[in-house]
C-alpha atoms as a PDB file:
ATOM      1  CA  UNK A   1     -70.361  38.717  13.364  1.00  0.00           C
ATOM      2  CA  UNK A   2     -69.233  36.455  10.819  1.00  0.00           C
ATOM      3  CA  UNK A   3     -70.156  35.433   7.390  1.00  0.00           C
ATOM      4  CA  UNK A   4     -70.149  31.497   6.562  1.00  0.00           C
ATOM      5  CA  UNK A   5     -69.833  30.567   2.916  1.00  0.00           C
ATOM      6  CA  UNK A   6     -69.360  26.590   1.911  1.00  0.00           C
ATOM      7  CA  UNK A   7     -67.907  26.340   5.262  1.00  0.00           C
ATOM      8  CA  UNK A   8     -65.886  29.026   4.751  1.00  0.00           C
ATOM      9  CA  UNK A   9     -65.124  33.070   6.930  1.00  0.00           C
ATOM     10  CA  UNK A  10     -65.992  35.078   3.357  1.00  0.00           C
ATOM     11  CA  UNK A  11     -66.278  38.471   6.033  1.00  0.00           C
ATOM     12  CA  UNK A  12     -65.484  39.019   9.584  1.00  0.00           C
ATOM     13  CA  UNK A  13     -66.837  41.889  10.934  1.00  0.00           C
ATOM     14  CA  UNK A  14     -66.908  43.706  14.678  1.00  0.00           C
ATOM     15  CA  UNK A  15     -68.696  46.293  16.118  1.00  0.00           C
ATOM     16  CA  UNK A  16     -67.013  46.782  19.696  1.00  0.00           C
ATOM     17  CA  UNK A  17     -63.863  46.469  19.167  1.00  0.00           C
ATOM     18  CA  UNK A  18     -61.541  43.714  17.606  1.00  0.00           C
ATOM     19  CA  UNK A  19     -62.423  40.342  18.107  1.00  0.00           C
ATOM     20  CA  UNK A  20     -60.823  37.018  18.245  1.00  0.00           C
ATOM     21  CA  UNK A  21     -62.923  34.566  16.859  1.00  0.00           C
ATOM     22  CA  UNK A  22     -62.448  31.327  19.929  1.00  0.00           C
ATOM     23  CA  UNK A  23     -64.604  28.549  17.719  1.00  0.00           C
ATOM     24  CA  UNK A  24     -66.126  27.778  14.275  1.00  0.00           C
ATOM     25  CA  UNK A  25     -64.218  28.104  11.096  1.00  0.00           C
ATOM     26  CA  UNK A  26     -63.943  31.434  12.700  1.00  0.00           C
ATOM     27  CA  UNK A  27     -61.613  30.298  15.100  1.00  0.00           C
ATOM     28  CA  UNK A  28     -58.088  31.868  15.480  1.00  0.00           C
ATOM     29  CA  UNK A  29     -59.268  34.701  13.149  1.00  0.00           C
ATOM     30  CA  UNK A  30     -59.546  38.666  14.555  1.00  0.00           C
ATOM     31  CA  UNK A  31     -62.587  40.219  13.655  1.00  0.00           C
ATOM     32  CA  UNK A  32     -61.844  43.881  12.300  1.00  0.00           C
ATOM     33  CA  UNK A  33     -63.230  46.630  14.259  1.00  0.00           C
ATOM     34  CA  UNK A  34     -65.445  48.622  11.388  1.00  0.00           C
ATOM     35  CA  UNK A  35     -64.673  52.059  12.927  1.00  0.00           C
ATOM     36  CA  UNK A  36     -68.274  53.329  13.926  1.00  0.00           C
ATOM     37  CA  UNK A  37     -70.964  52.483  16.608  1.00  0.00           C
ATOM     38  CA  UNK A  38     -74.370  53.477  17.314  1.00  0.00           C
ATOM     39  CA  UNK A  39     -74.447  56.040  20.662  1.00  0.00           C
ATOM     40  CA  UNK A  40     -78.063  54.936  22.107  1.00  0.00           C
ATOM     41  CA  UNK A  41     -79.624  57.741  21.600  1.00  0.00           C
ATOM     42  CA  UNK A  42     -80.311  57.339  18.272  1.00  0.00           C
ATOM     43  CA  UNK A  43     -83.889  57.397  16.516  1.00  0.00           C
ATOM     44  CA  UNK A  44     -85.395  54.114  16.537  1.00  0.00           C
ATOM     45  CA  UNK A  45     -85.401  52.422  13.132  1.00  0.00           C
ATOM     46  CA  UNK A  46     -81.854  53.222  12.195  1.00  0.00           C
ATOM     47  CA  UNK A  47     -78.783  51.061  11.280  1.00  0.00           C
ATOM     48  CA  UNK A  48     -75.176  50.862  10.185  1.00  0.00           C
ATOM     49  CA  UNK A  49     -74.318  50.233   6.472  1.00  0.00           C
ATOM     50  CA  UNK A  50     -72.008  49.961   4.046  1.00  0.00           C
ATOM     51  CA  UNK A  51     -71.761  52.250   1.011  1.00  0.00           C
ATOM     52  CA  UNK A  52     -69.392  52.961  -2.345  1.00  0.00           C
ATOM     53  CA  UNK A  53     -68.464  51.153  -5.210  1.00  0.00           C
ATOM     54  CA  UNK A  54     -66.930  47.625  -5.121  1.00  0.00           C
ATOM     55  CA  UNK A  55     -67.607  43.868  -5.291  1.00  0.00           C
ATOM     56  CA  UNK A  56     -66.369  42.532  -1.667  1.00  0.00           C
ATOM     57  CA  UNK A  57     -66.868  43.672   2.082  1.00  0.00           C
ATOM     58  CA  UNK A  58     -63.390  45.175   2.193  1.00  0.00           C
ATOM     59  CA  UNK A  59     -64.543  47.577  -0.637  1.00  0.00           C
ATOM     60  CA  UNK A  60     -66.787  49.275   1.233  1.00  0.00           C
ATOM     61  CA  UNK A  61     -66.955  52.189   3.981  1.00  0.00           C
ATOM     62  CA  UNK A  62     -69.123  52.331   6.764  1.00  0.00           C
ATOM     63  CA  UNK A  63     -71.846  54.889   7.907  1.00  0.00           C
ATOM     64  CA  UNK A  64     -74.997  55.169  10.026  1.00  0.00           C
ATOM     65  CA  UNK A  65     -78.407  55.656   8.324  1.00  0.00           C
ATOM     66  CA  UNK A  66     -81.252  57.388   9.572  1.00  0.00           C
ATOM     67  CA  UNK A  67     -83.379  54.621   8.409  1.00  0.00           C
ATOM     68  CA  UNK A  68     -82.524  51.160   8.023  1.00  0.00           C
ATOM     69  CA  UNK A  69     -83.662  49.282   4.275  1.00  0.00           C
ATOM     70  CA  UNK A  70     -83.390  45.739   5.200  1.00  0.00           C
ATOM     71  CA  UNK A  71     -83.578  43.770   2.171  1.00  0.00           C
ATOM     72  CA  UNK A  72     -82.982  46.738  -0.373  1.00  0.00           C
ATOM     73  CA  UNK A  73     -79.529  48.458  -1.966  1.00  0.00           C
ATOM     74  CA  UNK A  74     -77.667  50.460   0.586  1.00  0.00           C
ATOM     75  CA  UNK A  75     -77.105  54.039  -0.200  1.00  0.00           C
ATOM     76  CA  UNK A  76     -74.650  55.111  -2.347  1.00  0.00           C
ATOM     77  CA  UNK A  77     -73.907  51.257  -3.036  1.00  0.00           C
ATOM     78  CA  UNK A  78     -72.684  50.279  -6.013  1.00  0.00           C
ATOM     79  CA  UNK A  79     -72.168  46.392  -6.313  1.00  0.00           C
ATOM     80  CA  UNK A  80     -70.040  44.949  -9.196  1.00  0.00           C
ATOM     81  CA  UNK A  81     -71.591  42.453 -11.717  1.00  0.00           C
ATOM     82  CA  UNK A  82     -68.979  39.691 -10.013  1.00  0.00           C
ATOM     83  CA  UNK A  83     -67.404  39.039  -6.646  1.00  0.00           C
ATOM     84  CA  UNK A  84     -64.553  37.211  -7.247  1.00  0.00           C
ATOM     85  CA  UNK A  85     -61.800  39.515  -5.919  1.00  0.00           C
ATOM     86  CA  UNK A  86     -60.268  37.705  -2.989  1.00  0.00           C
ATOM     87  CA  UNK A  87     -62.537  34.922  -3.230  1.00  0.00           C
ATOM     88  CA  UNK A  88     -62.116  30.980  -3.791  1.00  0.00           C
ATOM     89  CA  UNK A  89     -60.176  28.427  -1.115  1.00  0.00           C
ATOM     90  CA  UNK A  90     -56.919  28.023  -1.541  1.00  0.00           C
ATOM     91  CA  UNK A  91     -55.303  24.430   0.231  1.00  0.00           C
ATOM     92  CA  UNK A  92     -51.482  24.159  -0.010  1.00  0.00           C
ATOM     93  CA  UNK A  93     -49.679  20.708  -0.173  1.00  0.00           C
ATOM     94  CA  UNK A  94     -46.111  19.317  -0.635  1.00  0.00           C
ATOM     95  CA  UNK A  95     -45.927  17.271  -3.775  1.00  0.00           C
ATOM     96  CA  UNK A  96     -42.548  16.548  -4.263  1.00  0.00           C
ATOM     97  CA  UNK A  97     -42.097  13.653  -5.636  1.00  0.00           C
ATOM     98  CA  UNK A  98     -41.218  10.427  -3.587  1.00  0.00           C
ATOM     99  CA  UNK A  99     -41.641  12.625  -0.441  1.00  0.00           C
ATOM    100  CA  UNK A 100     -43.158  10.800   2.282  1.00  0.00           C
ATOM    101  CA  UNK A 101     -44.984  13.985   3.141  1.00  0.00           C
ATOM    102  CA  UNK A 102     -46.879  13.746  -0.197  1.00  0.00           C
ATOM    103  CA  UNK A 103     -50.406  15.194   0.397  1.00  0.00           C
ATOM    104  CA  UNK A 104     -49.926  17.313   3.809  1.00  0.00           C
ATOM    105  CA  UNK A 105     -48.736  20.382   4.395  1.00  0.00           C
ATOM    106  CA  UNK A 106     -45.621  20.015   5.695  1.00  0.00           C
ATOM    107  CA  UNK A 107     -42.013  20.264   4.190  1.00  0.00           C
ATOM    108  CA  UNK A 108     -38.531  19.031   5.671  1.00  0.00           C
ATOM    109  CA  UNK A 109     -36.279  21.581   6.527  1.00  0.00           C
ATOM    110  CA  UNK A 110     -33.238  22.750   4.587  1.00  0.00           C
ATOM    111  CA  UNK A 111     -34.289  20.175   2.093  1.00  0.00           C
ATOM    112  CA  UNK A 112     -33.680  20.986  -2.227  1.00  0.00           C
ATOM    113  CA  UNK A 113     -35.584  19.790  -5.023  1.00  0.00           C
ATOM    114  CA  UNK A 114     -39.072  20.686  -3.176  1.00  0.00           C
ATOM    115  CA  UNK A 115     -42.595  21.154  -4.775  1.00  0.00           C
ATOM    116  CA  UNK A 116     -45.293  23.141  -3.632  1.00  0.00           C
ATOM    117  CA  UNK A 117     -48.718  22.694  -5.236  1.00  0.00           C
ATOM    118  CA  UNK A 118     -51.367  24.885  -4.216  1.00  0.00           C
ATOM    119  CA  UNK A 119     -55.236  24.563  -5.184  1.00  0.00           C
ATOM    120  CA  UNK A 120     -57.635  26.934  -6.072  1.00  0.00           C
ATOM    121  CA  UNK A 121     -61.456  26.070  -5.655  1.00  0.00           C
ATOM    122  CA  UNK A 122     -64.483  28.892  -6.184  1.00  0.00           C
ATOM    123  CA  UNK A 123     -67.017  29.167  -3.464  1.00  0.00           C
ATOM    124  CA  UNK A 124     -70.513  29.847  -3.707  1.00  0.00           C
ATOM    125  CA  UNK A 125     -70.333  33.665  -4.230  1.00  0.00           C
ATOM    126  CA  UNK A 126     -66.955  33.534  -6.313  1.00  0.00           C
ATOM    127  CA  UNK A 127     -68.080  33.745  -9.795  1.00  0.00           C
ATOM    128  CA  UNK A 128     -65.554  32.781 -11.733  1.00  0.00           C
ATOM    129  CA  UNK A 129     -61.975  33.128 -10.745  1.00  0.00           C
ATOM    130  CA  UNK A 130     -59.539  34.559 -13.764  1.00  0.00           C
ATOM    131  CA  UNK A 131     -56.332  35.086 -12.233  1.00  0.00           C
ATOM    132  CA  UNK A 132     -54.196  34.550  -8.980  1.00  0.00           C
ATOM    133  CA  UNK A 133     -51.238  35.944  -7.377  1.00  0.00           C
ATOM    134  CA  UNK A 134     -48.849  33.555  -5.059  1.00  0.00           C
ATOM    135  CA  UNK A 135     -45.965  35.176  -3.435  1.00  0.00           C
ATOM    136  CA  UNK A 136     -43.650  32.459  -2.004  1.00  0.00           C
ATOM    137  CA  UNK A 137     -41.786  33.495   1.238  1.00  0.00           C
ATOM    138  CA  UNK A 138     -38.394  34.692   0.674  1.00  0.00           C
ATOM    139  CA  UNK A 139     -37.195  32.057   3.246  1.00  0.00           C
ATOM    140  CA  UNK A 140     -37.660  29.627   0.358  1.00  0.00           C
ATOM    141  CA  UNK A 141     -35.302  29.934  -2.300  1.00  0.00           C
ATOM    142  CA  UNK A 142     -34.707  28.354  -5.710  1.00  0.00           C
ATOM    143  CA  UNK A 143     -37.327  30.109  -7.747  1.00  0.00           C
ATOM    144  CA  UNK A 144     -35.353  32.132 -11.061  1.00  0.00           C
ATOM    145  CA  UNK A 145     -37.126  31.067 -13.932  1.00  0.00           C
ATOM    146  CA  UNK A 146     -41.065  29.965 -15.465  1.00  0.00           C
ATOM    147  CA  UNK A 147     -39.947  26.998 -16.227  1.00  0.00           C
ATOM    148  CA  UNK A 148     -40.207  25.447 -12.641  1.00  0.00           C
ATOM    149  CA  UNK A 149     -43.886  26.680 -12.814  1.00  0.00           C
ATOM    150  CA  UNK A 150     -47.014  24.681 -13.648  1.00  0.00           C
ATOM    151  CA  UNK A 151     -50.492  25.032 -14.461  1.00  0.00           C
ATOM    152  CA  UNK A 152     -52.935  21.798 -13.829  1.00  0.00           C
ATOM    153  CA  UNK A 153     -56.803  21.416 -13.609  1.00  0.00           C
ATOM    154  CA  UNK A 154     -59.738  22.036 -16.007  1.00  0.00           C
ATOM    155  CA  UNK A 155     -59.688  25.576 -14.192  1.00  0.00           C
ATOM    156  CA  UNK A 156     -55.931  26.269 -15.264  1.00  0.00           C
ATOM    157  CA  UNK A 157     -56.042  24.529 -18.915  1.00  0.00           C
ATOM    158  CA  UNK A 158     -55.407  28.196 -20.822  1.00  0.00           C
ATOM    159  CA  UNK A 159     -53.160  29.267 -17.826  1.00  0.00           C
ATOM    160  CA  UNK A 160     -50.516  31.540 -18.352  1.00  0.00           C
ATOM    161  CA  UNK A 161     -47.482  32.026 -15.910  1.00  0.00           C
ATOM    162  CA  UNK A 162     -45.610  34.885 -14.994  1.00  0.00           C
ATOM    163  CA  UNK A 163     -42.291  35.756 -12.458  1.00  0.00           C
ATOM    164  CA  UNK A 164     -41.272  38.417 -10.838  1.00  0.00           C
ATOM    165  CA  UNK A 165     -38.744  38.160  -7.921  1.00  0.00           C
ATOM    166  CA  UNK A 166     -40.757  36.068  -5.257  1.00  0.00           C
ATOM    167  CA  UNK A 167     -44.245  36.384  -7.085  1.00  0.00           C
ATOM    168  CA  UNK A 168     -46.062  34.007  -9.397  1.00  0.00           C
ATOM    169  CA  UNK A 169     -48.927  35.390 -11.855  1.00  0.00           C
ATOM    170  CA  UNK A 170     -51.414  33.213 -13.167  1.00  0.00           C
ATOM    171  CA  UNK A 171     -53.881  34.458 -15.890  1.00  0.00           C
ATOM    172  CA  UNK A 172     -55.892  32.960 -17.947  1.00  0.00           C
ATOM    173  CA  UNK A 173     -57.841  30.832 -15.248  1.00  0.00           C
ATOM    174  CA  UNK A 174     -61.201  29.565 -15.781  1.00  0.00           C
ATOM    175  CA  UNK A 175     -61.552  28.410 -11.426  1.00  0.00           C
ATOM    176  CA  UNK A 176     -65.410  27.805 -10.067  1.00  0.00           C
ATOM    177  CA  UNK A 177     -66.984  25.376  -7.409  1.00  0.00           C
ATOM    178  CA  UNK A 178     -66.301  22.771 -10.171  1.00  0.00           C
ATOM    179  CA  UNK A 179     -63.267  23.311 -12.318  1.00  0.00           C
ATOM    180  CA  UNK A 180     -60.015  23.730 -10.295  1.00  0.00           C
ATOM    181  CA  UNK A 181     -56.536  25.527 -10.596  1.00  0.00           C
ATOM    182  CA  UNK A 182     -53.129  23.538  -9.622  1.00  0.00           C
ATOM    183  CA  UNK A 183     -50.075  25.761  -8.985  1.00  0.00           C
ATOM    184  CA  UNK A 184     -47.188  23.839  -8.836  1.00  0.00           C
ATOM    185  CA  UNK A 185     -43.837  25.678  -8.163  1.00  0.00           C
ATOM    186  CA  UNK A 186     -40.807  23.009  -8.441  1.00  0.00           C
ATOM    187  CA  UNK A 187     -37.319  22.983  -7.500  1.00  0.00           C
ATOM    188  CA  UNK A 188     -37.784  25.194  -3.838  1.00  0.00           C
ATOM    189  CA  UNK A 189     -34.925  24.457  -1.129  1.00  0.00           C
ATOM    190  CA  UNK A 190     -36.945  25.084   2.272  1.00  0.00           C
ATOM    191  CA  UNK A 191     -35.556  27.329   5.049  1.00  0.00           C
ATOM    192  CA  UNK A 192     -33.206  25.933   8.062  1.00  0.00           C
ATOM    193  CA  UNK A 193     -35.155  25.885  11.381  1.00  0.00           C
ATOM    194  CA  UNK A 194     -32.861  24.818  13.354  1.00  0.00           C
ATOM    195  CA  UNK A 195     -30.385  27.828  15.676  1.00  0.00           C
ATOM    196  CA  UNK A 196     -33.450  29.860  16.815  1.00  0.00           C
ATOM    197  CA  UNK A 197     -35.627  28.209  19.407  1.00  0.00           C
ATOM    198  CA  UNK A 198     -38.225  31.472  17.967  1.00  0.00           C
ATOM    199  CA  UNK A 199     -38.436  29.758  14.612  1.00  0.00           C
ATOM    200  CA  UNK A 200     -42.157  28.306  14.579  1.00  0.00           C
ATOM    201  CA  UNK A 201     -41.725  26.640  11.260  1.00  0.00           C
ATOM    202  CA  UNK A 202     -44.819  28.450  10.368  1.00  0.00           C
ATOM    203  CA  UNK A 203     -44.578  30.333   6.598  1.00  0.00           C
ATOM    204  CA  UNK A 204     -47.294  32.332   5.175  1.00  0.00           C
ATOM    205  CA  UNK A 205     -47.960  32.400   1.010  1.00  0.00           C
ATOM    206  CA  UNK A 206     -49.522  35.815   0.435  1.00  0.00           C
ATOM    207  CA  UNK A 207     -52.577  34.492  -1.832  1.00  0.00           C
ATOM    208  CA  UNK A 208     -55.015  37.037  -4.161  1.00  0.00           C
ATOM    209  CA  UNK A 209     -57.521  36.097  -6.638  1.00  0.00           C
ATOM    210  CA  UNK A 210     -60.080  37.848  -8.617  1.00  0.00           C
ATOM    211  CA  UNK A 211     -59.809  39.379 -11.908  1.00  0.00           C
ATOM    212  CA  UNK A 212     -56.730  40.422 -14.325  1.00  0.00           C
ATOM    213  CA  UNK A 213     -55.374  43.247 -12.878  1.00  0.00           C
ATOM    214  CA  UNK A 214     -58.143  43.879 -10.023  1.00  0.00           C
ATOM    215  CA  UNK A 215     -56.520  41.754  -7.193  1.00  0.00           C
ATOM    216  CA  UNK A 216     -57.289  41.041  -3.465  1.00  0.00           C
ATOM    217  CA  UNK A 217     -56.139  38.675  -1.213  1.00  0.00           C
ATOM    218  CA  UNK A 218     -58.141  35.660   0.166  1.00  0.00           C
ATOM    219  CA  UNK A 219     -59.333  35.729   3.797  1.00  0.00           C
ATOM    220  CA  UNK A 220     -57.453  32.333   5.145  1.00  0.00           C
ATOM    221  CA  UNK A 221     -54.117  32.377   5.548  1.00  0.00           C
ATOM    222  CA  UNK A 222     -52.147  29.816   3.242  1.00  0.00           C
ATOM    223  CA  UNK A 223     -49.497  28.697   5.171  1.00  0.00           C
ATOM    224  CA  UNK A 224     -46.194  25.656   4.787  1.00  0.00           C
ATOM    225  CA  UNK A 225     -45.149  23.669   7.984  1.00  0.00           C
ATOM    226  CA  UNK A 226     -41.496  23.388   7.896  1.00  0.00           C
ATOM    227  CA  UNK A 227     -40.275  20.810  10.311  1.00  0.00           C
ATOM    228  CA  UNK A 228     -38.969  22.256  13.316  1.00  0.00           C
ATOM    229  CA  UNK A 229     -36.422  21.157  15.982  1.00  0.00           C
ATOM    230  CA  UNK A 230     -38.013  19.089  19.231  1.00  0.00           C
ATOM    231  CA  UNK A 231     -35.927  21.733  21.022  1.00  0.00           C
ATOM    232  CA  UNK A 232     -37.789  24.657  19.519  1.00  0.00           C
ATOM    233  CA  UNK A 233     -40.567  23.603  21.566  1.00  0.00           C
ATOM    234  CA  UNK A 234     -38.688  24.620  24.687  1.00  0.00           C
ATOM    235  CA  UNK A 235     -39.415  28.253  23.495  1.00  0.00           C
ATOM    236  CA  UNK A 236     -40.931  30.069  26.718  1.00  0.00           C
ATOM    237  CA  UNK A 237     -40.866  33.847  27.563  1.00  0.00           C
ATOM    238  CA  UNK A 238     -40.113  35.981  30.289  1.00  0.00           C
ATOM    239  CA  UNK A 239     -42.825  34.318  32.774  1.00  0.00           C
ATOM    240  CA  UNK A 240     -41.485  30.321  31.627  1.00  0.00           C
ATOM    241  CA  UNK A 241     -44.655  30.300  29.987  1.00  0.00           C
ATOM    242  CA  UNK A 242     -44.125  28.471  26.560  1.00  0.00           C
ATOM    243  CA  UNK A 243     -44.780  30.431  23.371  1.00  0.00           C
ATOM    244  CA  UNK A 244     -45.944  27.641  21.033  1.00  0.00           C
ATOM    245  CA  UNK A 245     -49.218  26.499  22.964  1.00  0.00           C
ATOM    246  CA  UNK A 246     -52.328  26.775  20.437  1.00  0.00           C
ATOM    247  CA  UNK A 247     -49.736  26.787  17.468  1.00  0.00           C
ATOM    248  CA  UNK A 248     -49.971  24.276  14.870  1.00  0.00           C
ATOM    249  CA  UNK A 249     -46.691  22.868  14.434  1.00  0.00           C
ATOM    250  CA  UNK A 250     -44.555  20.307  12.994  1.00  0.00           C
ATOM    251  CA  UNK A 251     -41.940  18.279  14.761  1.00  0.00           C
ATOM    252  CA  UNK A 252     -40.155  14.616  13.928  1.00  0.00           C
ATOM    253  CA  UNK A 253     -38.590  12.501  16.381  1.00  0.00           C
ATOM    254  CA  UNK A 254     -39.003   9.027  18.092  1.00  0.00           C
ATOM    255  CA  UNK A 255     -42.091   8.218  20.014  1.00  0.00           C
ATOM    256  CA  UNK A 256     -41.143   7.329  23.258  1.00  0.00           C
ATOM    257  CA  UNK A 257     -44.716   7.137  25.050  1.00  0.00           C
ATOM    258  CA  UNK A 258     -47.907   7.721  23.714  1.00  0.00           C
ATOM    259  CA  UNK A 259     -51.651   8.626  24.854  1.00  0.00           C
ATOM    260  CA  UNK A 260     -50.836   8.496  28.299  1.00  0.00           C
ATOM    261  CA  UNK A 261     -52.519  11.430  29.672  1.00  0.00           C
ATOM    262  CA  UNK A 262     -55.930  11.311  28.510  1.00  0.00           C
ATOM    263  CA  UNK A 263     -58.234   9.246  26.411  1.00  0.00           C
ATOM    264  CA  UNK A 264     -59.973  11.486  24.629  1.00  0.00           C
ATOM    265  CA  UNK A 265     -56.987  13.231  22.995  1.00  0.00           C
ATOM    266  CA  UNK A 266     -53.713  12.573  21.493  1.00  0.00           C
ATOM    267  CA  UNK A 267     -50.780  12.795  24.011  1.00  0.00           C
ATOM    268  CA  UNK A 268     -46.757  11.631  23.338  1.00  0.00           C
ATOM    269  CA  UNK A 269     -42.841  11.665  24.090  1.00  0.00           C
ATOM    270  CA  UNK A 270     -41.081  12.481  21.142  1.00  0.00           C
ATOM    271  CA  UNK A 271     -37.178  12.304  21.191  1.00  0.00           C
ATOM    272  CA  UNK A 272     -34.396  13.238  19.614  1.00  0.00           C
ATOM    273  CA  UNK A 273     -32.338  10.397  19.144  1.00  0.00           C
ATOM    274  CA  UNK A 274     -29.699  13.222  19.745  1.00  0.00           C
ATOM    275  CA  UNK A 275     -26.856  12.528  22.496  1.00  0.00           C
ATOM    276  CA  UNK A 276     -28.711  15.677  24.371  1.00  0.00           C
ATOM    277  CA  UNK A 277     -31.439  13.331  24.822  1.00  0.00           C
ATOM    278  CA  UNK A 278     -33.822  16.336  24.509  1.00  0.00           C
ATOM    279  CA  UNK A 279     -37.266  14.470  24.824  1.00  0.00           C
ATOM    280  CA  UNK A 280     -40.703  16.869  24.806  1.00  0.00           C
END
């Protein structure tokens, strides 16, 4: 079962087991097993619920109850006056100046001088978002001081900023459905992909929002796309079968043939341009 917000997973929740969610804005995400299952044999009329304090799914434990109260305050519930912890959308871009990646998500690899802006947007059941965590992968380097950090949008104009190793700290914020946050983080050199056909190019930013000092982290992963070696694509295990299918990658090379496999989806040669002539 999953909860749809704005579009949005806001909780993903199984009852038999994980689950892998196969379409949807579920899609690609596991549903958590919550721990606990009705037997059968039950009395008619009961349920499963969630109990304890807190302002989010996550907060709470599960139990089964004699009687369900559709509609009313589960037992032993206590909701906060907010739910902003771990809420909002978070969409990450490259906006390093001059880049011709300007706008997506993607980065060049072993490249200096790089900017990373992500944007915070509230959702529906947010409230309003006061502070933010972002903790940059250590694959990306660069980051020693405040100074390479900035605050933008009405939802970040009495921001403050704070460091701490890989870790950014944003107080201050004032982030609903209308008024947005900007983090921009400057001057990052991105990681080398090439020398390990294993390297996806794929690199998660561990993301929380909610209140000062009460943080969780969002449900969608916010993730960079490093460009990647056409050879890394060759990547196959034990069985030949390749290990990238269903990823979401990113790749550069020459277009040697396109769309010739189907006309209802996007097919093509890339190449090298490299004396191996490696061509995917």
């Amino acid at each position: 079962m999953v909860l749809i917000i704005d579009g949005v997973p806001e909780d993903l929740v199984s009852y038999e087991g994980t689950f892998l969610g196969t379409d949807g804005p579920a899609a690609g995400y596991t549903l958590p097993d919550i721990g606990i299952a009705e037997a059968g044999t039950e009395t008619a009329g009961g349920s499963l619920y969630r109990y304890g304090p807190g302002t989010t799914g996550q907060d709470f434990a599960w139990a089964k109850a004699a009687v369900a109260t559709p509609g009313q305050l589960n037992a032993g519930q206590e909701l906060g006056v907010t739910g902003v912890q771990g809420t909002g959308t978070v969409a990450l871009a490259n906006s390093t100046a001059a880049s011709p990646l300007v706008g997506s998500g993607i980065f060049p690899r072993n490249a200096t001088g790089q900017t990373i802006s992500l944007t915070l947007t509230g959702t529906l059941t947010s409230g309003t978002i006061s502070a933010m965590s972002v903790t940059v992968p250590s694959q990306f380097t660069g980051l020693t001081n405040t100074n390479q950090i900035t605050v933008t949008g009405t939802g970040g104009a009495a921001a403050s900023v704070g460091l701490s190793g890989q870790t950014v700290t944003v107080t201050g914020l004032a982030v609903d459905r209308v008024n947005t946050a900007i983090l921009n983080i400057a001057g990052l050199t991105t990681p080398e992909t090439a020398g390990s056909l294993a390297n996806d190019g794929n690199y998660s930013f561990a993301v929380q929002t909610g209140t000062t000092g009460n943080l969780k982290s969002v449900l969608l992963p916010t993730t960079a796309l490093v460009i990647i070696p056409i050879a890394n694509l060759g990547d196959v295990d034990a069985n030949g079968v390749t290990l990238d299918a269903g990823k979401t990658v990113a790749v550069q090379g020459v277009c040697t043939e396109e769309n010739f496999n189907s006309s209802s989806s996007t097919s093509a040669y890339l190449q090298s341009g490299q004396p191996d002539g490696t061509n995917k």
